[in-house]
Protein backbone atom coordinates (compact mmCIF):
# COMPACT_ATOMS: atom_id res chain seq x y z
CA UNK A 1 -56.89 119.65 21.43
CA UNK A 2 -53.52 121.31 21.38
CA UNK A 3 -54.26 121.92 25.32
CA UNK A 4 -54.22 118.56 25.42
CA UNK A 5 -51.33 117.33 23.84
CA UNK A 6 -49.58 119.99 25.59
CA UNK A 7 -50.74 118.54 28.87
CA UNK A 8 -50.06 114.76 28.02
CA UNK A 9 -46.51 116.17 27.20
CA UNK A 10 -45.48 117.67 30.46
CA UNK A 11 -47.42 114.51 32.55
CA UNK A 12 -44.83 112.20 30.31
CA UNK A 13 -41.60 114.60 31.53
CA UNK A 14 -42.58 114.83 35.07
CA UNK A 15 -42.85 111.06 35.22
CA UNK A 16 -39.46 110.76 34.02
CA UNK A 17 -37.99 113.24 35.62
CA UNK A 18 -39.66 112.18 38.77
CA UNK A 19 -37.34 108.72 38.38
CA UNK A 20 -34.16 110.73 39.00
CA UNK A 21 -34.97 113.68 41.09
CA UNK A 22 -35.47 114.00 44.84
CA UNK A 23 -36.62 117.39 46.30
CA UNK A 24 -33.46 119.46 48.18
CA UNK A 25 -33.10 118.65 51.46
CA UNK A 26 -34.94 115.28 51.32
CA UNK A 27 -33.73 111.80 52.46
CA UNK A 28 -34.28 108.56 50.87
CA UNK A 29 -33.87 105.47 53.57
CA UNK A 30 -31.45 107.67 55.69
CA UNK A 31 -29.15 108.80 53.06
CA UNK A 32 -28.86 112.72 52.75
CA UNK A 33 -28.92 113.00 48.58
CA UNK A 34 -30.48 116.35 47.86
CA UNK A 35 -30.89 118.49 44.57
CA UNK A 36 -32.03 117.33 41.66
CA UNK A 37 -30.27 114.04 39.50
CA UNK A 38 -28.56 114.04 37.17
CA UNK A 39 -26.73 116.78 38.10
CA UNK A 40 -23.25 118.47 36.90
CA UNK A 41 -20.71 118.25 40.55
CA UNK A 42 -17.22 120.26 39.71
CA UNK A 43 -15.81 117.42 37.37
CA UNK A 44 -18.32 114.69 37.75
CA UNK A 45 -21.85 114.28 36.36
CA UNK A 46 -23.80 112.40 39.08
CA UNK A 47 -26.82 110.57 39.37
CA UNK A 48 -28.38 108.37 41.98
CA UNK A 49 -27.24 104.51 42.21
CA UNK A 50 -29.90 101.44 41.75
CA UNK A 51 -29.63 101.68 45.70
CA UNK A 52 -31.25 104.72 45.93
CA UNK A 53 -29.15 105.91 48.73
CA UNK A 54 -25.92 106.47 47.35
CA UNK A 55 -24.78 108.34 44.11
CA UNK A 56 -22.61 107.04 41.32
CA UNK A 57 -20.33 108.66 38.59
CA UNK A 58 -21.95 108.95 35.07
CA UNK A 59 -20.16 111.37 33.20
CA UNK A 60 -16.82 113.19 33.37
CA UNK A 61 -16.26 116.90 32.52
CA UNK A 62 -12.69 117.55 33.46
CA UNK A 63 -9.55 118.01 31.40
CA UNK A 64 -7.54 116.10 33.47
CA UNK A 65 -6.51 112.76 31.50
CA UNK A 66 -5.70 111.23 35.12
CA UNK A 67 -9.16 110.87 36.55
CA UNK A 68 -9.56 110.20 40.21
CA UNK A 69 -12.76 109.14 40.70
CA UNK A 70 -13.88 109.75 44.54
CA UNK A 71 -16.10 107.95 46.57
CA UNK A 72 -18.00 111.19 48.50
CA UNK A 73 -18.95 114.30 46.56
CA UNK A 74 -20.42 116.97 48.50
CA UNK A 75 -21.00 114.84 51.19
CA UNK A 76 -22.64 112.17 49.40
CA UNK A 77 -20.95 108.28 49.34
CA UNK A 78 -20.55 107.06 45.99
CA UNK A 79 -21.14 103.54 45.72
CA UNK A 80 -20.86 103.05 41.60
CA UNK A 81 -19.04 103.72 38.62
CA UNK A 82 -22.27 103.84 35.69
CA UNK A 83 -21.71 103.76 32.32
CA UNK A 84 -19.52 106.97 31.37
CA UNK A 85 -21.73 109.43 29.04
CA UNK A 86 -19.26 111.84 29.00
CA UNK A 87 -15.78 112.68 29.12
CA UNK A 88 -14.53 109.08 27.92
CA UNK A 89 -12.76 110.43 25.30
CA UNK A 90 -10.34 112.63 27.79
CA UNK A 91 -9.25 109.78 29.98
CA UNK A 92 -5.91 108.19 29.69
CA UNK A 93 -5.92 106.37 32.89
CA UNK A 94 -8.52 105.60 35.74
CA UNK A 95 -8.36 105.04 39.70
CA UNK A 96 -11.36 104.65 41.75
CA UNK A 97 -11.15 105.37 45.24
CA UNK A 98 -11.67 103.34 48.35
CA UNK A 99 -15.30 102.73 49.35
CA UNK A 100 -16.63 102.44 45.84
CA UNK A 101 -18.34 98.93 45.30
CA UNK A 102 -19.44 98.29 42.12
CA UNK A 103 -18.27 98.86 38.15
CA UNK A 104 -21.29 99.22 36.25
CA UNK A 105 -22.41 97.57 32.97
CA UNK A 106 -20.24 99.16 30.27
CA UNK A 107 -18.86 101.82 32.74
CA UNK A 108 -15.39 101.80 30.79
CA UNK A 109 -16.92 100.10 27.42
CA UNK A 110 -14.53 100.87 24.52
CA UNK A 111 -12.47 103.88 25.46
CA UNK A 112 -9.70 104.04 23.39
CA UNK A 113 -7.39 105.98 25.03
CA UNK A 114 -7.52 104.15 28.64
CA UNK A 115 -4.15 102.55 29.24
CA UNK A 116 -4.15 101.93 32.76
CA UNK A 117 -6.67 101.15 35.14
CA UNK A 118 -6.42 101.16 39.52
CA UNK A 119 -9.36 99.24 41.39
CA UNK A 120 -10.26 99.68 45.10
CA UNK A 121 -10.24 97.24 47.19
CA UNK A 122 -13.53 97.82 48.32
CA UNK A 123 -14.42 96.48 44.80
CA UNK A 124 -17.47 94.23 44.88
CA UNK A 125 -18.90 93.87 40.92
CA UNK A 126 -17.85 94.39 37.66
CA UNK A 127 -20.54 94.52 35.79
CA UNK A 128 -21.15 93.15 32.26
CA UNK A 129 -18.44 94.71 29.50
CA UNK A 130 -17.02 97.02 32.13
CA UNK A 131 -13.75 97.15 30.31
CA UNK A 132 -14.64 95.43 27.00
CA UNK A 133 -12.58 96.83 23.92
CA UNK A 134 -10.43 99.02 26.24
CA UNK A 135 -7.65 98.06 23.72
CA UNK A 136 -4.76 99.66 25.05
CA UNK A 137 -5.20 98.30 28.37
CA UNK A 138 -2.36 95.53 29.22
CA UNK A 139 -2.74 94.88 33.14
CA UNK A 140 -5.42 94.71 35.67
CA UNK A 141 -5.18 93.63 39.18
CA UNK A 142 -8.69 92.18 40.69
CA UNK A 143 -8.90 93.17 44.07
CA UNK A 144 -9.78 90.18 46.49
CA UNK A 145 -13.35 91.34 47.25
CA UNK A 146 -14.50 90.95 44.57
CA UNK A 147 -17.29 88.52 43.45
CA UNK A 148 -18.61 88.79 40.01
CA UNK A 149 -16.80 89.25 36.67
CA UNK A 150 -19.71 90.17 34.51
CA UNK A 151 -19.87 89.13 30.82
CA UNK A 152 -17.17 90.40 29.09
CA UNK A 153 -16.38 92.29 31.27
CA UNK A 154 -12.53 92.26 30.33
CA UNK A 155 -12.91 90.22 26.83
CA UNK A 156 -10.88 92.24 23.35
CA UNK A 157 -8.47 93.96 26.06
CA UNK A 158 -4.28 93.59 25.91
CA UNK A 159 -4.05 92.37 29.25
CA UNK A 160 -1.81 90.08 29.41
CA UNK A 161 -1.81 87.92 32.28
CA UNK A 162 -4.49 87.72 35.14
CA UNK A 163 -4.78 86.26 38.55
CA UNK A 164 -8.65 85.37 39.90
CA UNK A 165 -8.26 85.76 43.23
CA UNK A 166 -9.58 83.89 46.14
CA UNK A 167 -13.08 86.16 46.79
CA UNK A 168 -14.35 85.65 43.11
CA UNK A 169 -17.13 82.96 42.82
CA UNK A 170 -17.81 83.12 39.27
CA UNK A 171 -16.30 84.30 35.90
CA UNK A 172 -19.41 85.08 34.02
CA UNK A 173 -19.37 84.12 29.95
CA UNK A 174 -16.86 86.00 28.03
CA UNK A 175 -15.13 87.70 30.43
CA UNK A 176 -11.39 87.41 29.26
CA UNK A 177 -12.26 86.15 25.85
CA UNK A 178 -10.85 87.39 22.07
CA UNK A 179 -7.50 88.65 23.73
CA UNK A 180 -4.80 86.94 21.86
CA UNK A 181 -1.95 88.83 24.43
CA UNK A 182 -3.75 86.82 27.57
CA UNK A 183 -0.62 84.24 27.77
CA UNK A 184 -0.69 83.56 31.91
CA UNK A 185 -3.88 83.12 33.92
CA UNK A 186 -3.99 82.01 38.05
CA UNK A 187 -7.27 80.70 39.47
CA UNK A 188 -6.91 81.01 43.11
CA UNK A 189 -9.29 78.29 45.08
CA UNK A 190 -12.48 79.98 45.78
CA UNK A 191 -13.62 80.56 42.32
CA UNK A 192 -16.72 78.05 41.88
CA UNK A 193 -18.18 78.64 38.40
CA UNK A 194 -16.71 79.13 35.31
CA UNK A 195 -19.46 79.83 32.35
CA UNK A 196 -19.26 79.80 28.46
CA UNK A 197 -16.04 80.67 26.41
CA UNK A 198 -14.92 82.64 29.22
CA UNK A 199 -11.28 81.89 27.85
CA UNK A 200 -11.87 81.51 24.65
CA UNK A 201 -9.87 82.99 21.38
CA UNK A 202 -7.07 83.70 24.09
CA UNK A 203 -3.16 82.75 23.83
CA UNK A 204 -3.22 80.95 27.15
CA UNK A 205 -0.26 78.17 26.83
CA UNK A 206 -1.65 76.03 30.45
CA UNK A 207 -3.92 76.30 33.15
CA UNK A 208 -4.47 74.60 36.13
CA UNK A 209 -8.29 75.00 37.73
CA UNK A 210 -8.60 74.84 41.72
CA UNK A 211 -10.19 72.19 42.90
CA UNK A 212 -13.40 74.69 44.41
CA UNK A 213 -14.55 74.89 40.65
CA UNK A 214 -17.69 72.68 40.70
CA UNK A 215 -19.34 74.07 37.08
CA UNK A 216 -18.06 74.77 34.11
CA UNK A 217 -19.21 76.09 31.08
CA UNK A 218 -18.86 75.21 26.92
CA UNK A 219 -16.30 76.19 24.42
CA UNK A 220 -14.15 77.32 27.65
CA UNK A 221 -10.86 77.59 26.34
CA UNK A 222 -12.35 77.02 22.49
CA UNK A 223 -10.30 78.50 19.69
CA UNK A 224 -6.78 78.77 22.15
CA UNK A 225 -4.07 78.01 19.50
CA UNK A 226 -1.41 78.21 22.14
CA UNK A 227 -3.27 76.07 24.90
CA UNK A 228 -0.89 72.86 25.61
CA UNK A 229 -1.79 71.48 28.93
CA UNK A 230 -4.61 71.98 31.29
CA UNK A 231 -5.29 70.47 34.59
CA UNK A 232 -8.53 70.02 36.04
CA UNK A 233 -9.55 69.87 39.63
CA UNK A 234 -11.23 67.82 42.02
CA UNK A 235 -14.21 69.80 42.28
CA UNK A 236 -15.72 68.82 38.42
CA UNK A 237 -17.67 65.62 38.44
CA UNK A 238 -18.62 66.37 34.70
CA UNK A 239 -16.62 66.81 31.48
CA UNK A 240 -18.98 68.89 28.57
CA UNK A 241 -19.11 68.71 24.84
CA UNK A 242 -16.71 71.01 23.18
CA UNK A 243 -15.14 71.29 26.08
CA UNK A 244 -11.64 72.34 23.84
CA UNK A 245 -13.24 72.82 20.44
CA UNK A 246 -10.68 74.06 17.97
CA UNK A 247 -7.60 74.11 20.28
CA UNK A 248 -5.79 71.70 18.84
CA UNK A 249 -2.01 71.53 20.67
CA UNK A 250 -3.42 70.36 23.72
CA UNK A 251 -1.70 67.45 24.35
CA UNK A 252 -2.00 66.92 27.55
CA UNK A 253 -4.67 66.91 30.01
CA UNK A 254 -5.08 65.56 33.86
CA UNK A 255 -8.47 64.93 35.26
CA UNK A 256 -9.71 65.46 38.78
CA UNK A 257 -10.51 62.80 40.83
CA UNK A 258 -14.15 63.50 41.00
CA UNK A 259 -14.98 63.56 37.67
CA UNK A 260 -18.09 60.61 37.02
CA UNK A 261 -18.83 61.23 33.71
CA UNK A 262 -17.00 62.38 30.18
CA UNK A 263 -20.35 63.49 27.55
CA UNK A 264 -20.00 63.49 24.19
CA UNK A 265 -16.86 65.45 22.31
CA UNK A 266 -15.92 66.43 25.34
CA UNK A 267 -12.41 66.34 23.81
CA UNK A 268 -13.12 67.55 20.19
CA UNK A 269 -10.65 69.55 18.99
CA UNK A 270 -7.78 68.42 21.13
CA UNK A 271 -4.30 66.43 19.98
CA UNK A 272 -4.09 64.28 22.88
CA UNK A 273 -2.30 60.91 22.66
CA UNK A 274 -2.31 59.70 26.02
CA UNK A 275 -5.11 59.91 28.84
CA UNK A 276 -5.67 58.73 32.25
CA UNK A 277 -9.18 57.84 33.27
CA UNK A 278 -9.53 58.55 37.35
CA UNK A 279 -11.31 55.79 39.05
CA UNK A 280 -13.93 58.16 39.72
CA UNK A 281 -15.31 57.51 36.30
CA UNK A 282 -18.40 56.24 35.75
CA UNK A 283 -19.62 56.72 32.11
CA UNK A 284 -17.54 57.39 28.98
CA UNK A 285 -20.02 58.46 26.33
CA UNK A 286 -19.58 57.59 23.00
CA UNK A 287 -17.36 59.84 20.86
CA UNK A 288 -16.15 61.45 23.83
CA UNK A 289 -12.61 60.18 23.06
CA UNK A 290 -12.75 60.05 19.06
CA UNK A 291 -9.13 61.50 18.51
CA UNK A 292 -7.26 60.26 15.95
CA UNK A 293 -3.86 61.68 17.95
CA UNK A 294 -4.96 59.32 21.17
CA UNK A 295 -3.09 56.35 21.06
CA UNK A 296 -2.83 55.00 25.12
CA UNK A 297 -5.21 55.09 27.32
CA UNK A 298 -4.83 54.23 31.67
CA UNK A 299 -7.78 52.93 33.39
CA UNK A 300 -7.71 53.23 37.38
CA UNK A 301 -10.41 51.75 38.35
CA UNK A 302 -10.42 47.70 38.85
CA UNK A 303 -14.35 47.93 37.75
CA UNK A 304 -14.72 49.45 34.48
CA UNK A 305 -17.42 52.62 34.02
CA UNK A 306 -19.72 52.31 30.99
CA UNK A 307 -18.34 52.95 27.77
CA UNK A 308 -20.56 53.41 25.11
CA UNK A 309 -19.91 52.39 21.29
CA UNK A 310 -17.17 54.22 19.40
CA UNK A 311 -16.16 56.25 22.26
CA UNK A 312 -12.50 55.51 21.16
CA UNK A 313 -10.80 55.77 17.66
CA UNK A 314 -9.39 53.42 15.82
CA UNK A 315 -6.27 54.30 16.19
CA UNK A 316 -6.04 53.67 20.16
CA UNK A 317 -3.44 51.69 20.13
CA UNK A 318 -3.42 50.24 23.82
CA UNK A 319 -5.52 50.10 27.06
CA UNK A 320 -3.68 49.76 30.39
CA UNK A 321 -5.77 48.41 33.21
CA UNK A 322 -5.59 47.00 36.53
CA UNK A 323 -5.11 43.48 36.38
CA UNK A 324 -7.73 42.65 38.91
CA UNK A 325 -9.97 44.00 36.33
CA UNK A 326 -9.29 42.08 33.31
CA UNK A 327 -11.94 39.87 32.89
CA UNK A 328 -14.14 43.01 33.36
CA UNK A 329 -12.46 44.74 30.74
CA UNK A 330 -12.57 41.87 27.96
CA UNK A 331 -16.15 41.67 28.14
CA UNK A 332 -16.66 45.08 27.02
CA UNK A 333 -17.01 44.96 23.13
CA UNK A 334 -16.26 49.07 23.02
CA UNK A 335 -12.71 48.01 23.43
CA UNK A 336 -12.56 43.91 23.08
CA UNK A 337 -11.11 45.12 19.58
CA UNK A 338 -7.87 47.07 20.69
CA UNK A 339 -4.46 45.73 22.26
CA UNK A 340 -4.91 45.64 25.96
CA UNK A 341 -1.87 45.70 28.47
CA UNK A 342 -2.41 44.88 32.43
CA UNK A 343 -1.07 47.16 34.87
CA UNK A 344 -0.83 47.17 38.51
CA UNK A 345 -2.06 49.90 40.84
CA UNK A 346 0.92 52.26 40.31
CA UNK A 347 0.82 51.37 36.54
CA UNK A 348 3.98 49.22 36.25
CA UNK A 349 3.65 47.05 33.13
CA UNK A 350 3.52 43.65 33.90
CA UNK A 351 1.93 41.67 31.09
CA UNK A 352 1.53 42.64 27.36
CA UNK A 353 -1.23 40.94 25.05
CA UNK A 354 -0.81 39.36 21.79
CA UNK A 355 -4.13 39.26 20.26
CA UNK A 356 -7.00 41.63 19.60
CA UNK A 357 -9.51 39.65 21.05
CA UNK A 358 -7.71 37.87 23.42
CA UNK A 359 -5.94 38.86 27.33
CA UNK A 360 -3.06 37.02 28.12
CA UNK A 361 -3.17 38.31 32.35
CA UNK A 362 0.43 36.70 33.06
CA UNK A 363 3.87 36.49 31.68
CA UNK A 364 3.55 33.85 28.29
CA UNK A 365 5.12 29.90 28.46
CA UNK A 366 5.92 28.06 25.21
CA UNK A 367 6.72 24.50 25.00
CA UNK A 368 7.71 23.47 21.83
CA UNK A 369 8.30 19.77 20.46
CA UNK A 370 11.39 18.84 19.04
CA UNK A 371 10.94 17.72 15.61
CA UNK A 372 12.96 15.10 13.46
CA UNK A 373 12.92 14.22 10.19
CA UNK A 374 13.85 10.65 8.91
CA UNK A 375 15.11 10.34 5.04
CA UNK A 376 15.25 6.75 4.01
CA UNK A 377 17.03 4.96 0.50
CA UNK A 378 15.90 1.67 0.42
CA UNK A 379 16.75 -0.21 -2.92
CA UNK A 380 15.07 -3.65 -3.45
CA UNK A 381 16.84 -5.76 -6.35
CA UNK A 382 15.27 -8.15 -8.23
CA UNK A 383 16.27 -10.57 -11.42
CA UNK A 384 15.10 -8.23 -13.94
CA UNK A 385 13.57 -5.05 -11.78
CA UNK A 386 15.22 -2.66 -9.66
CA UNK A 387 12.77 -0.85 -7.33
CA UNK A 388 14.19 2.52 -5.37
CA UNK A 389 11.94 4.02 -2.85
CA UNK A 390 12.33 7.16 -1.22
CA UNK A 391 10.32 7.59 1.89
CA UNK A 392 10.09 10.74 4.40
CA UNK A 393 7.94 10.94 7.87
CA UNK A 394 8.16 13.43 9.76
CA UNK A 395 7.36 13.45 13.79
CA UNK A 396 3.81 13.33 15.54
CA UNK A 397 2.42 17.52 15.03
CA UNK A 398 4.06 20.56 16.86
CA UNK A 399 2.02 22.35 19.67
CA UNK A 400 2.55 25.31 20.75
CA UNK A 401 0.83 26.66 23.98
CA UNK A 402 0.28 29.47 26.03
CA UNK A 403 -0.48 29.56 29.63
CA UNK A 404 -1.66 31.67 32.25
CA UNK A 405 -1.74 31.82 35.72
CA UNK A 406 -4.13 34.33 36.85
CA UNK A 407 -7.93 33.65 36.27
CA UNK A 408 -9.02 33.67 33.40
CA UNK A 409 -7.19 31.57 31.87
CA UNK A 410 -6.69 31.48 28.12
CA UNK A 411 -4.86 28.83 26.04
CA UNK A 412 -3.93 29.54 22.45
CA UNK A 413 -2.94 26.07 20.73
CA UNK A 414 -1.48 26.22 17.29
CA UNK A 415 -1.23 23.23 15.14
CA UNK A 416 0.64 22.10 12.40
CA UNK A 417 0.26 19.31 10.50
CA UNK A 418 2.98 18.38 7.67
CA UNK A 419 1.61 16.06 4.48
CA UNK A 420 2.13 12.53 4.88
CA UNK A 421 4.80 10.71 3.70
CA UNK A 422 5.46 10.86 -0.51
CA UNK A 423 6.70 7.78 -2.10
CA UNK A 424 8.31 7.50 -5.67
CA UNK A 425 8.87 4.47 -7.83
CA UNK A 426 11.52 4.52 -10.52
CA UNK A 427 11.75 0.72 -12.61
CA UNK A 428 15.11 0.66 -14.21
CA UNK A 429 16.92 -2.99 -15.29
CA UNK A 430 20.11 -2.09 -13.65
CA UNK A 431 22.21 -4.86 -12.26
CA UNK A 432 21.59 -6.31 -8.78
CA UNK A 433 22.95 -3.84 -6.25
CA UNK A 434 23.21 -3.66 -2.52
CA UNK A 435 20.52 -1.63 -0.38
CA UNK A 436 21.49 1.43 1.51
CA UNK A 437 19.75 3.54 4.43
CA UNK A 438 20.73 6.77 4.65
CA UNK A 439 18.88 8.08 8.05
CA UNK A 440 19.35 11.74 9.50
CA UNK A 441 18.22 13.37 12.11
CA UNK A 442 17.49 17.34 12.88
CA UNK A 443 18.67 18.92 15.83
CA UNK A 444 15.39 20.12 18.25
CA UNK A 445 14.48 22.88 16.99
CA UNK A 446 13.73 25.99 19.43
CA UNK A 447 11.01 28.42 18.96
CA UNK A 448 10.78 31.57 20.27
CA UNK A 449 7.73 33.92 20.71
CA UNK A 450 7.30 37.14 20.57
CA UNK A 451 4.71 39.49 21.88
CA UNK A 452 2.96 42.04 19.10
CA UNK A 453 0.09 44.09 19.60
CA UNK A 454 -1.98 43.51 16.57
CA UNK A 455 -3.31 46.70 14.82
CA UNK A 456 -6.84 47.64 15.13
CA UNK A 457 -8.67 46.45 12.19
CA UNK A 458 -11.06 49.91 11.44
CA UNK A 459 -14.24 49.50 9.89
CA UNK A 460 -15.37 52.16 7.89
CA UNK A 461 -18.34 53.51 9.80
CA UNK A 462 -21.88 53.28 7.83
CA UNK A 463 -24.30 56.10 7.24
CA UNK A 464 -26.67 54.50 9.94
CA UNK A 465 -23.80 54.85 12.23
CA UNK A 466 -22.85 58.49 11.51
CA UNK A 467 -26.59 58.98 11.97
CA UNK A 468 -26.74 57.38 15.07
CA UNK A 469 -24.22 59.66 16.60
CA UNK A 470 -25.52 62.50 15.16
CA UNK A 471 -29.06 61.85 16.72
CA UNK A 472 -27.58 61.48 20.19
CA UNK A 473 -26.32 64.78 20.08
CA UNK A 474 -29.47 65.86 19.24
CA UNK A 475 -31.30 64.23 22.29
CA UNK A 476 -32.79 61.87 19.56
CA UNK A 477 -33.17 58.40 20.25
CA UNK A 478 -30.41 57.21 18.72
CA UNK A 479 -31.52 53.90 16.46
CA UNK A 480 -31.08 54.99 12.61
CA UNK A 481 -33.92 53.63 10.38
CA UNK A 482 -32.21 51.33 7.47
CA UNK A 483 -31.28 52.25 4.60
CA UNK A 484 -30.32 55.66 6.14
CA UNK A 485 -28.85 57.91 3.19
CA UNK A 486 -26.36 61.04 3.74
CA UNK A 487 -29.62 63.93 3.14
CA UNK A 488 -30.37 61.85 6.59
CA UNK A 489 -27.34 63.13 8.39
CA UNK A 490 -27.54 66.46 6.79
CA UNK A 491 -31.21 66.72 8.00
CA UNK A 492 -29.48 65.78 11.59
CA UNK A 493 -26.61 68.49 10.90
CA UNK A 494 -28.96 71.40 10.06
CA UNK A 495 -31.43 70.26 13.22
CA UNK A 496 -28.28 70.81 15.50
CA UNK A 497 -27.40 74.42 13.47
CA UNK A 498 -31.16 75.34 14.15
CA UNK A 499 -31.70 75.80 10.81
CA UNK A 500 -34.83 74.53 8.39
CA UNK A 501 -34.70 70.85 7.59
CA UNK A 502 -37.20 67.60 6.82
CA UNK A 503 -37.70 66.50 10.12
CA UNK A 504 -38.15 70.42 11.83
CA UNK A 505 -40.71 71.30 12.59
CA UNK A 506 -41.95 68.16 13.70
CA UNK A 507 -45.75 68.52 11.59
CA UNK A 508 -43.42 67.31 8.43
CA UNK A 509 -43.97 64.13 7.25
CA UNK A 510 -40.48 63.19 5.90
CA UNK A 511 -40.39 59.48 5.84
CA UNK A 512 -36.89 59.97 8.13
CA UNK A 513 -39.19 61.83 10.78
CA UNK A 514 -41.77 59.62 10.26
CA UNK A 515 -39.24 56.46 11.42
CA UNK A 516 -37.97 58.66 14.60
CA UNK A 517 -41.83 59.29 15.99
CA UNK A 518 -42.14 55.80 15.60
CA UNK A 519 -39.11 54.80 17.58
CA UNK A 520 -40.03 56.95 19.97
CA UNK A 521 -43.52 55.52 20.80
């Protein structure tokens, strides 16, 4: 029995031995590595690379705190830096030679003591957390071949600024994120894809993205205190959810003209008061634009996209649109209920409106009737009676209108109509007297208008609205049973969160759930 044991033992180290050793002399697919791997070489424990043709660094045994790391040893190309086993506790600074292609995954992961850091240009990869918690690190210069920047690759460093340059196509999740000293970053055109919160918890104050970035992740540049203005490029046709969560001094953002579509919250988090929506635009989704700090918003496009229901706050103070697209624009009840102003093409103001539910698309008229009032003391003696009357009529009603001149038309008419005439009769026995008229006349009187922009009226919003948001989000269809009470939206809340709730899993038989199977069938 022992016998056996013994023999399953030395079957189980062969086979894993076999994985990194090739017999002296042999060659794998033309590439001379002989000996046995991994193997101590002068300073550098070696092993064979995931080619299987060329070597790569694993391990460092030298007392040299300026490592060169060299791309042939004993005759052998090295292609790869692995993760470091050894020795990372002795280097102070880093250069890898020409010809090496590729930083492995965790290759430089949390040594302390690196400051400074010298890539090759034949630089190809760097894999996921190559430099991740290298602390004392505070530049890095990419070289322009390379490709990939793996997941967090450089994320809870000190660099503090960065160019991407031309050769990278995409800046995999976390790359550059929780480094508070990142201040300046330069995306050269080439880069394609950005992914998750690959700039996020960073002290970036702007950015500009090239207009070859086509896809871009969440929670981007979430959590960026510092973050003022960004500028997006031509190349993103969508604009995500949390998008900017938590950075709240942006206040100002441009948007590429090929963006179609804005989702939901796509600017949560943000202090923006002014945007301009390209003409690109197709679909504003509700809540997209919730910001209590928005308060104008520039429409380029003569046909408006859809907008759906509370995709703007309250707040919003004005809309400015083409004026060929007014009509358009009024029949949209998302924003029939805020002060609209009609620009042309290169957004020069040209008419304001008066009304909340109204557009007024050309410059106001007021004609105004001139009013005169008539006072009359008429005194009718008799033998025995004296009758005074005092009479007072007052012109036919005032109108007011306004006109406009550019279809369609719309006429606001205010009327006024004064009480008719009072009369009074005092009976005295005063002596005869003489009758008198008195009649005056008021000068015309002029009336001059001026155009307000009422304030949005805001309506608190209703459980069975919260919840109807809420249940978008959640790719829920988004009609709120009546009578909807707040454990609803929690239920809603903790269904986003993933966490345990009355309508997960969906066997429960909540009466809420219940409601949503039945809207869906």
């Amino acid at each position: 029995m022992k016998n056996k044991k013994l023999i399953a033992i030395l079957v189980a180290v062969s086979i894993i031995f076999s994985l990194f050793t090739i017999p002296a002399g042999s060659v794998v697919d033309g590439s001379p590595l002989t000996g046995e791997f991994p193997r101590l070489e002068g300073d550098w424990v070696i092993a064979r690379a995931p080619d299987g043709v060329t070597l790569q660094i694993i391990g460092y045994e030298g007392t040299n705190p300026h490592a060169v790391f060299p791309a042939v040893i004993e005759g052998m190309p090295v292609s790869r830096i692995g993760s470091l086993l050894v020795g990372r506790d002795v280097i102070t600074s880093a250069v890898v030679s020409e010809g090496i292609t590729s930083i492995g995954d965790g290759a430089f992961n949390a040594m302390a003591g690196l400051t400074s850091v010298t890539l090759p240009n034949s630089l190809v990869q760097i894999g996921i957390s190559a430099f991740y918690g290298c602390q004392a690190i505070t530049a890095i210069t990419i070289p322009n071949r390379v490709e990939t920047i793996g997941v967090g690759a450089f994320a809870n460093t000190s660099i503090e600024s960065v160019t991407i340059p031309a050769g990278v196509r995409v800046i995999e999740a976390l790359a550059f994120s929780n480094n508070m000293n990142l201040t300046s970053v330069t995306i050269e055109n080439g880069v394609t894809e950005i992914q998750n919160a690959v700039f996020s918890r960073t002290g970036i104050e702007s950015i500009t993205l090239p207009d070859s970035v086509t896809s871009i992740g969440m929670e981007v540049f979430a959590n960026s205190p510092n973050l003022k203005s960004i500028t997006l490029g031509n190349g993103l046709t969508s604009i995500n959810n949390t998008f900017f969560i938590n950075s709240g001094t942006v206040t100002s953002i441009t948007l590429g003209n090929a963006v179609t579509e804005i989702l939901p919250g796509a600017f949560m988090g943000t202090s923006l008061e002014s945007i301009t929506i390209p003409a690109s635009v197709t679909s504003i989704a509700g809540g997209s634009l919730w910001l209590e700090s928005l308060k104008t918003a520039t429409f380029l496009s003569v046909t408006p996209p859809q907008i759906g229901m509370g995709a703007f706050h309250p707040n919003l103070e004005v809309i400015y649109i083409p004026a060929e697209g007014v009509a358009a624009y009024a029949a949209l009840e998302a924003i029939s209920t805020f002060g609209i102003t009609v620009s042309d093409p290169e957004g020069q103001v040209t008419v304001t409106a008066t009304t909340t539910s109204q557009i007024i698309p050309s410059t106001p008229a007021t004609t105004t009737m001139p009013q005169t009032t008539t006072t009359t003391v008429a005194t009718t003696t008799s033998p025995t009676t004296t009758t005074t009357t005092v009479a007072t009529t007052t012109s036919p009603t005032t109108t007011t209108t306004v006109a406009t001149t550019t279809p369609p038309a719309t006429i606001t008419t205010v009327a006024t109509t004064t009480p008719p005439a009072t009369t009074t009769t005092v009976a005295t026995t005063t002596p005869p007297t003489t009758t008198t008229t008195v009649t005056t006349t008021t000068p015309p009187t002029t009336t001059t208008t001026v155009a307000t922009t009422a304030a949005p009226v805001f309506v608190p919003p209703t459980i069975e609205c919260a919840l109807d948001m809420l249940m978008q989000l959640a790719g829920l269809p988004n009609t709120a049973p009546p009578n909807s009470t707040i454990e609803d939206v929690l239920d809603i809340l903790m269904f986003l969160a993933g966490l345990p709730n009355r309508i997960y899993p969906p066997t429960t038989t909540a009466p809420v759930f219940v409601a949503y199977n039945r809207m869906r069938t």
